[in-house]
C-alpha atoms as a PDB file:
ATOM      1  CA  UNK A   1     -14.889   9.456  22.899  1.00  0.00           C
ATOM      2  CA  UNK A   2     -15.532   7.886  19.514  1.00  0.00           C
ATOM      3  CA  UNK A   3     -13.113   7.721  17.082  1.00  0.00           C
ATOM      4  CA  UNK A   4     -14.705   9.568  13.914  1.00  0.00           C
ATOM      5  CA  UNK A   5     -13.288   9.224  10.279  1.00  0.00           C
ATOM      6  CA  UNK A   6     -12.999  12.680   8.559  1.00  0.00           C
ATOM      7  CA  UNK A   7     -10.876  11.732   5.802  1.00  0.00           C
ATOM      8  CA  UNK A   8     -10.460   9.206   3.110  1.00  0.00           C
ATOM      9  CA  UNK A   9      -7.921   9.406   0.598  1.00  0.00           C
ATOM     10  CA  UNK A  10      -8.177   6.883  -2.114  1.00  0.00           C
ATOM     11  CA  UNK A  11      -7.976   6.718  -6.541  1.00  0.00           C
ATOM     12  CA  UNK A  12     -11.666   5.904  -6.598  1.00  0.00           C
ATOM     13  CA  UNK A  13     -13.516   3.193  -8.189  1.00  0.00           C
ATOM     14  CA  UNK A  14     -13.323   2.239 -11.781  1.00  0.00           C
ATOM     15  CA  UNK A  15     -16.499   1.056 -14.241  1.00  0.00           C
ATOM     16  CA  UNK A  16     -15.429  -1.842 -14.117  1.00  0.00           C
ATOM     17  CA  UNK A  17     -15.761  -2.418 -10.186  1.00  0.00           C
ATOM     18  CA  UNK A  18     -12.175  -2.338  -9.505  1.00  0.00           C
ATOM     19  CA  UNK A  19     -11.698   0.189  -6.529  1.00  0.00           C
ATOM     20  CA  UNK A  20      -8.500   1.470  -4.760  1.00  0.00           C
ATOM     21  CA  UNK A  21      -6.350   0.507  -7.540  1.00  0.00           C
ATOM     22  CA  UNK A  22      -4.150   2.887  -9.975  1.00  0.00           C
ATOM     23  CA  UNK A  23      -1.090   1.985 -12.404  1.00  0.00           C
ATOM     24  CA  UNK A  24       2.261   3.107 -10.562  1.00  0.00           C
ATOM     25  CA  UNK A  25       5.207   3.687 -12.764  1.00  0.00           C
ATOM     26  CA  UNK A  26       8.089   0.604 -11.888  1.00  0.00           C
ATOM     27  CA  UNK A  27      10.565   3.056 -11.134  1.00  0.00           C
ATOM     28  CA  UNK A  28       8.391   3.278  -7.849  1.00  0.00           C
ATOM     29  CA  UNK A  29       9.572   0.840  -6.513  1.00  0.00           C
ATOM     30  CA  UNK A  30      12.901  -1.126  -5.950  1.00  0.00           C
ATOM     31  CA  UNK A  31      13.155  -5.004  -5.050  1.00  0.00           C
ATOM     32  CA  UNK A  32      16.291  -6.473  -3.755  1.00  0.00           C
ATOM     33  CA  UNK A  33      14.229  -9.809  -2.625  1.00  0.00           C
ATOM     34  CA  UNK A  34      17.513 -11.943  -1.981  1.00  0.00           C
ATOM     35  CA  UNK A  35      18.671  -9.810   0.570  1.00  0.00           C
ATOM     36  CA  UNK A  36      15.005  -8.933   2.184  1.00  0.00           C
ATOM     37  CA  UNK A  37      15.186  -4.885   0.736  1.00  0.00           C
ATOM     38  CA  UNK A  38      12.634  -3.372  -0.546  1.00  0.00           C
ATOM     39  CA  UNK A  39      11.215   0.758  -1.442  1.00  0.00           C
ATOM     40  CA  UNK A  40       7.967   1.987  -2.841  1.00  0.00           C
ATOM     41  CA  UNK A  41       8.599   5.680  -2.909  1.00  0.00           C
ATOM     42  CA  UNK A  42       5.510   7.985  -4.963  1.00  0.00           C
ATOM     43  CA  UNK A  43       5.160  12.151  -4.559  1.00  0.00           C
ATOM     44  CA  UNK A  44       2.137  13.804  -5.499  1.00  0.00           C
ATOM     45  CA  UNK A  45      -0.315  11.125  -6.623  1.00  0.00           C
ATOM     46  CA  UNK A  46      -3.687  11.982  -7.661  1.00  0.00           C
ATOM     47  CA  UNK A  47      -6.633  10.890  -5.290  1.00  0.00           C
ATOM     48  CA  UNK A  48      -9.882  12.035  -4.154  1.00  0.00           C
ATOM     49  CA  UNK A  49     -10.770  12.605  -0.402  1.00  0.00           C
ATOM     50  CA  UNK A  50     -13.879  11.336   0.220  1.00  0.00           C
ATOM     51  CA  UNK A  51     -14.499  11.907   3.716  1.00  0.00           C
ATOM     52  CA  UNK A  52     -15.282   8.239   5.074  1.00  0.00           C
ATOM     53  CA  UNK A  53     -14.655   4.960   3.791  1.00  0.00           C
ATOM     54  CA  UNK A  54     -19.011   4.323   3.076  1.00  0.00           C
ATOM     55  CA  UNK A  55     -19.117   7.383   1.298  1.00  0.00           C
ATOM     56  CA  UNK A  56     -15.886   6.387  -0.931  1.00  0.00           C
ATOM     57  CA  UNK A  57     -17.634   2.830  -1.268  1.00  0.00           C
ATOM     58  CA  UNK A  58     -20.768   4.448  -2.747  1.00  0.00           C
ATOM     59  CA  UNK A  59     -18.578   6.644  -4.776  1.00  0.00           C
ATOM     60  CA  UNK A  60     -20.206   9.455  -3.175  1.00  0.00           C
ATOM     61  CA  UNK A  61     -18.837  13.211  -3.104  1.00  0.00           C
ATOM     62  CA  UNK A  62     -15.064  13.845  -3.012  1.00  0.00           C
ATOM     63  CA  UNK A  63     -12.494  16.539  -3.283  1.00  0.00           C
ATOM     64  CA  UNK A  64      -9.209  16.300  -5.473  1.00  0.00           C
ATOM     65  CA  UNK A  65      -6.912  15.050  -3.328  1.00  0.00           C
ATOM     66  CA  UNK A  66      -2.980  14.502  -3.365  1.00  0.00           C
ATOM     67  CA  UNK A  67      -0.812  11.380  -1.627  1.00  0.00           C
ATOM     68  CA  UNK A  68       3.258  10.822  -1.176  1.00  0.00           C
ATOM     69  CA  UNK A  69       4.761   8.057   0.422  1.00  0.00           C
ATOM     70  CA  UNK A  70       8.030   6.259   1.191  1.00  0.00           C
ATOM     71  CA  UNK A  71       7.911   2.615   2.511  1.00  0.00           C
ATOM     72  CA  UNK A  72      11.365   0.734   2.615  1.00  0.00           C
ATOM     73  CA  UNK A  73      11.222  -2.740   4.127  1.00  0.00           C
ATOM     74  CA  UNK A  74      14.257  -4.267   5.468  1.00  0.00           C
ATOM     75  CA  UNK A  75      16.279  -6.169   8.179  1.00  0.00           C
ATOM     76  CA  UNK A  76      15.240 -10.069   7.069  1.00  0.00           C
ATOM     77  CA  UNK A  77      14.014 -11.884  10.173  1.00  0.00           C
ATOM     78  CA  UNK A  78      12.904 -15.477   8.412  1.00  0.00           C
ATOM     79  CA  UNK A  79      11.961 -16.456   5.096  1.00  0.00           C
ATOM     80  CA  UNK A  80       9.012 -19.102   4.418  1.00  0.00           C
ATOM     81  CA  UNK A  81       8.267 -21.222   1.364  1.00  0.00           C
ATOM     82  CA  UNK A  82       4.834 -22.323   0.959  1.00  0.00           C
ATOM     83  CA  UNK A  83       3.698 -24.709  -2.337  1.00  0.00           C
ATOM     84  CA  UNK A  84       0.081 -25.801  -2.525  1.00  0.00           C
ATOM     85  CA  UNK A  85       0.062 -28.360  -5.931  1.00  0.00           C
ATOM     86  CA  UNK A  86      -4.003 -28.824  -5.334  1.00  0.00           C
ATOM     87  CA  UNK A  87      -4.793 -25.126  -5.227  1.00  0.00           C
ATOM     88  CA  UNK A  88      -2.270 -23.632  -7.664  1.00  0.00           C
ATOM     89  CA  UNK A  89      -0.292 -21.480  -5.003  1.00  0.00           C
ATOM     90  CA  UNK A  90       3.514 -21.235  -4.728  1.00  0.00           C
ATOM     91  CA  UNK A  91       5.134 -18.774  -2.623  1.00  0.00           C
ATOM     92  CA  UNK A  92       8.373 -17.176  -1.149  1.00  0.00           C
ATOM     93  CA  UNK A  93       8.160 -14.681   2.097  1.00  0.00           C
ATOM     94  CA  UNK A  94      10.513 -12.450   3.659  1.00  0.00           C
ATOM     95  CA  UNK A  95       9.456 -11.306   7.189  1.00  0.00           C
ATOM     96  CA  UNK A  96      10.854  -8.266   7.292  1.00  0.00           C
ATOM     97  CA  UNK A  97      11.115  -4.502   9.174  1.00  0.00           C
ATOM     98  CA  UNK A  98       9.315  -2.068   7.391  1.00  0.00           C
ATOM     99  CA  UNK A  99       8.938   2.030   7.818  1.00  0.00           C
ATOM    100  CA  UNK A 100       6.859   4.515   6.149  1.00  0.00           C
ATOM    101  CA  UNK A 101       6.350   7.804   5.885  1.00  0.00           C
ATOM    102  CA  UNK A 102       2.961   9.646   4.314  1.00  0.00           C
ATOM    103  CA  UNK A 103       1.430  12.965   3.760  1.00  0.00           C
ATOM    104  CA  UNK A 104      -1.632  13.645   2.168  1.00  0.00           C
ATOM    105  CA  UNK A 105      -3.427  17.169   0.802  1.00  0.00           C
ATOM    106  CA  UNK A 106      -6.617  19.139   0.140  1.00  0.00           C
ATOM    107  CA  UNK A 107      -6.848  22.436  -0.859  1.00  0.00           C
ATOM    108  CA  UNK A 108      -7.868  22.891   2.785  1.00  0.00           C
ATOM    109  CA  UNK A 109      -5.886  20.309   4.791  1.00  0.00           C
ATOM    110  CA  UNK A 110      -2.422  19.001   4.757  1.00  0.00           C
ATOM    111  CA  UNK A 111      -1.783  16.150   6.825  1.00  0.00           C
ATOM    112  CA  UNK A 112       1.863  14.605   7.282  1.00  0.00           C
ATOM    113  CA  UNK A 113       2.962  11.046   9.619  1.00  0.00           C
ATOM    114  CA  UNK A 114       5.958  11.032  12.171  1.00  0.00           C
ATOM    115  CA  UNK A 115       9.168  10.256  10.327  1.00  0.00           C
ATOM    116  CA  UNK A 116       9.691   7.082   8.841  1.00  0.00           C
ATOM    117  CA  UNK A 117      12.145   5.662  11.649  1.00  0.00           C
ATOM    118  CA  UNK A 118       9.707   6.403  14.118  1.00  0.00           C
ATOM    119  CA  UNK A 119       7.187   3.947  12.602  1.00  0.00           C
ATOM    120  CA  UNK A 120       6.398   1.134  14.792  1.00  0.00           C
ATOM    121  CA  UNK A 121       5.906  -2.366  13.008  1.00  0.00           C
ATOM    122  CA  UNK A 122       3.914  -5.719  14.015  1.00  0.00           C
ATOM    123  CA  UNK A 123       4.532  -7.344  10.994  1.00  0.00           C
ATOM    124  CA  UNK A 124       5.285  -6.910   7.238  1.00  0.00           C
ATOM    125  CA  UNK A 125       6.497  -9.421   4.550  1.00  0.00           C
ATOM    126  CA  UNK A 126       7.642  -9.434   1.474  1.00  0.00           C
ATOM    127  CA  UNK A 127       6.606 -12.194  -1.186  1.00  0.00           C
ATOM    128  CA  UNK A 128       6.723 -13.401  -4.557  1.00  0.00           C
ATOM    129  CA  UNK A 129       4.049 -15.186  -5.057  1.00  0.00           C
ATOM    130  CA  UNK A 130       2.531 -17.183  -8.448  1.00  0.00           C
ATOM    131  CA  UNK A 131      -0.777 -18.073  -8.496  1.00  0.00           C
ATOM    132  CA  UNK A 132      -4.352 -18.859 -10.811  1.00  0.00           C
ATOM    133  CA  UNK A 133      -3.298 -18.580 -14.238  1.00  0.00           C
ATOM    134  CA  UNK A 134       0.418 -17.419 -13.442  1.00  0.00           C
ATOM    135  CA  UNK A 135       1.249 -20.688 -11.310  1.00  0.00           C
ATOM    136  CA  UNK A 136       2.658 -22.748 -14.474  1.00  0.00           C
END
């Protein structure tokens, strides 16, 4: 059997080209980077379903949409420092454990993940990162 998207919950894409992108208030999110801890928790955040992922890229029909989420990373397994002089990169990573949970609604769907500790990870960092313009 095929595997057939039906759903496709994103913010859209702005005049200027940039897509998938919205401002998130700071007190989103929570760092802790020494000791490898992070959060991202949002509740009701506008979107737009737009059925499949073509159809959001041509900015093509869509229905008002809401998103919540709660992502904590944790559990530090390694950390890795990369600097790169010759292409402006410098970089600190935390491989860490991370869980989320997610629920997303239509006025005629409502869709909701497993609980966070059932989430099963392959791999998620952390990193602060300084590049381009911001490497200086």
């Amino acid at each position: 059997m095929k595997d057939v998207q039906i759903h496709d919950f994103n913010p859209g894409i702005t005049e200027s080209g940039l897509f998938w992108t919205i401002p998130i208030s700071e007190d989103t999110i929570k760092v802790n980077f020494g000791a490898g801890k992070a959060s991202f928790q949002a509740s009701d955040v506008d979107v737009e379903d737009y059925h499949d992922v073509v159809n959001a890229l041509m900015d093509g029909p869509e229905v008002d949409a809401e998103v919540s989420w709660d992502i904590r990373w944790s559990h530090p397994m390694g950390r890795t420092k990369l600097r790169n002089l010759e292409n402006s990169f410098v970089g600190d990573f935390v491989q860490t454990v991370a869980q989320i949970a997610w629920a997303g609604q239509t006025d005629t769907a409502t869709f909701v993940s497993d609980p966070a500790e059932t989430s099963v990870n392959e791999f998620s960092l952390l990193a602060h990162e300084r590049n381009g313009v911001f490497f200086s």
